[in-house]
Protein backbone atom coordinates (compact mmCIF):
# COMPACT_ATOMS: atom_id res chain seq x y z
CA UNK A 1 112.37 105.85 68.19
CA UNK A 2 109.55 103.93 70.13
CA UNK A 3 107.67 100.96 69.52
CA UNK A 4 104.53 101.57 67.58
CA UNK A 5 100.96 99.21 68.93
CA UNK A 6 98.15 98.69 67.57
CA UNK A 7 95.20 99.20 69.74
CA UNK A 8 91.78 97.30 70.22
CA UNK A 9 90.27 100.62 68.72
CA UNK A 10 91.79 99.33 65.34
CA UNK A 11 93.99 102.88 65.68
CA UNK A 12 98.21 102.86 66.32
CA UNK A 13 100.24 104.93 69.18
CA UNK A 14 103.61 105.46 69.05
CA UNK A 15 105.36 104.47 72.85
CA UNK A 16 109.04 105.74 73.25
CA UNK A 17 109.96 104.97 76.74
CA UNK A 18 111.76 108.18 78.14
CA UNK A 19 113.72 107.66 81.67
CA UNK A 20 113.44 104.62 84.36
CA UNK A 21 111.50 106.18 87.85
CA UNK A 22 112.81 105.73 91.03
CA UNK A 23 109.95 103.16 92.53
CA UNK A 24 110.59 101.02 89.80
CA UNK A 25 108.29 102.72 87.21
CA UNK A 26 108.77 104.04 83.92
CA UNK A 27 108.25 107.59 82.07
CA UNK A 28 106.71 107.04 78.43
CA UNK A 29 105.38 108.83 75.53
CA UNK A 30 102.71 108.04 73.75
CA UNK A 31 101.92 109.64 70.84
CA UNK A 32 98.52 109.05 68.40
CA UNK A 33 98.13 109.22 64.83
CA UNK A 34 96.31 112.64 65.35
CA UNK A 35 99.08 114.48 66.59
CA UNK A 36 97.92 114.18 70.33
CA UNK A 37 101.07 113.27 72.87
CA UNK A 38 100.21 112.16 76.53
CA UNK A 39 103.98 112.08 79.23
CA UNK A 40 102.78 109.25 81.58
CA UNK A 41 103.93 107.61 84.21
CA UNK A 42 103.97 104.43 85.14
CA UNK A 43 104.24 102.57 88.26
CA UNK A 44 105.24 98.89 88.78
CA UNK A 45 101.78 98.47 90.34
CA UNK A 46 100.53 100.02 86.61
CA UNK A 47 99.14 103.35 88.32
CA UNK A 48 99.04 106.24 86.02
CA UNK A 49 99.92 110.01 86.21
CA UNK A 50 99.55 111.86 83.53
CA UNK A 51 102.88 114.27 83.23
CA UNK A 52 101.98 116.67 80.75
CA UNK A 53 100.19 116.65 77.42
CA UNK A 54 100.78 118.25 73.79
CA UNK A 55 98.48 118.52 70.79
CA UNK A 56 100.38 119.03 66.88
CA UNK A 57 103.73 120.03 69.19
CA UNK A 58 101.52 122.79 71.73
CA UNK A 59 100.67 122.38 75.51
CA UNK A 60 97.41 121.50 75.59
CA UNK A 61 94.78 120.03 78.22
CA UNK A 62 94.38 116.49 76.98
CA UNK A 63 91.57 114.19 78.74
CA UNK A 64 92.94 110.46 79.33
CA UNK A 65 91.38 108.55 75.82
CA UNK A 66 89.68 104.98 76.86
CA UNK A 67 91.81 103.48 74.88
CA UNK A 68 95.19 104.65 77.14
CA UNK A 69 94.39 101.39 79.56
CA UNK A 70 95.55 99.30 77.14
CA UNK A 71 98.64 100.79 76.37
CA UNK A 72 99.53 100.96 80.42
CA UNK A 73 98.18 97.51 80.80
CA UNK A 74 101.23 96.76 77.98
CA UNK A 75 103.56 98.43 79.71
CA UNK A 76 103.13 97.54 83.18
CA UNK A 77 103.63 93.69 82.21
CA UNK A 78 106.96 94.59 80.52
């Protein structure tokens, strides 16, 4: 189960961190309320890749949402 945040949007995203990277990063999920799901990772330094993304459970071409730097902005000062 992952920790749910509120954003500065006034909308929520589900984080569930998934597996520890080797240069000290981490793999996440974050999921929105709309059924969108962006696999991310993240990089001590708090560089991005995007892994893969799903819409309502399908492989889908997802853009990056604004709103995704402040979720990795979170995560990179855990």
């Amino acid at each position: 189960m992952g920790d749910t945040l509120e954003l500065y949007t006034g909308d929520t995203v589900t984080v569930e961190h998934v597996k520890p990277l080797s240069n000290g990063g981490g793999r996440f999920d974050v999921t929105a309320e709309d059924g969108r799901k962006w696999r991310i990772d993240v990089t001590r330094d708090g560089d991005v890749d995007v892994v893969t993304t799903w819409e309502d459970g399908t492989l889908a071409n997802l853009d990056v949402p604004e709103w995704m730097d402040d979720v990795t902005g979170r995560l990179s000062r855990l």
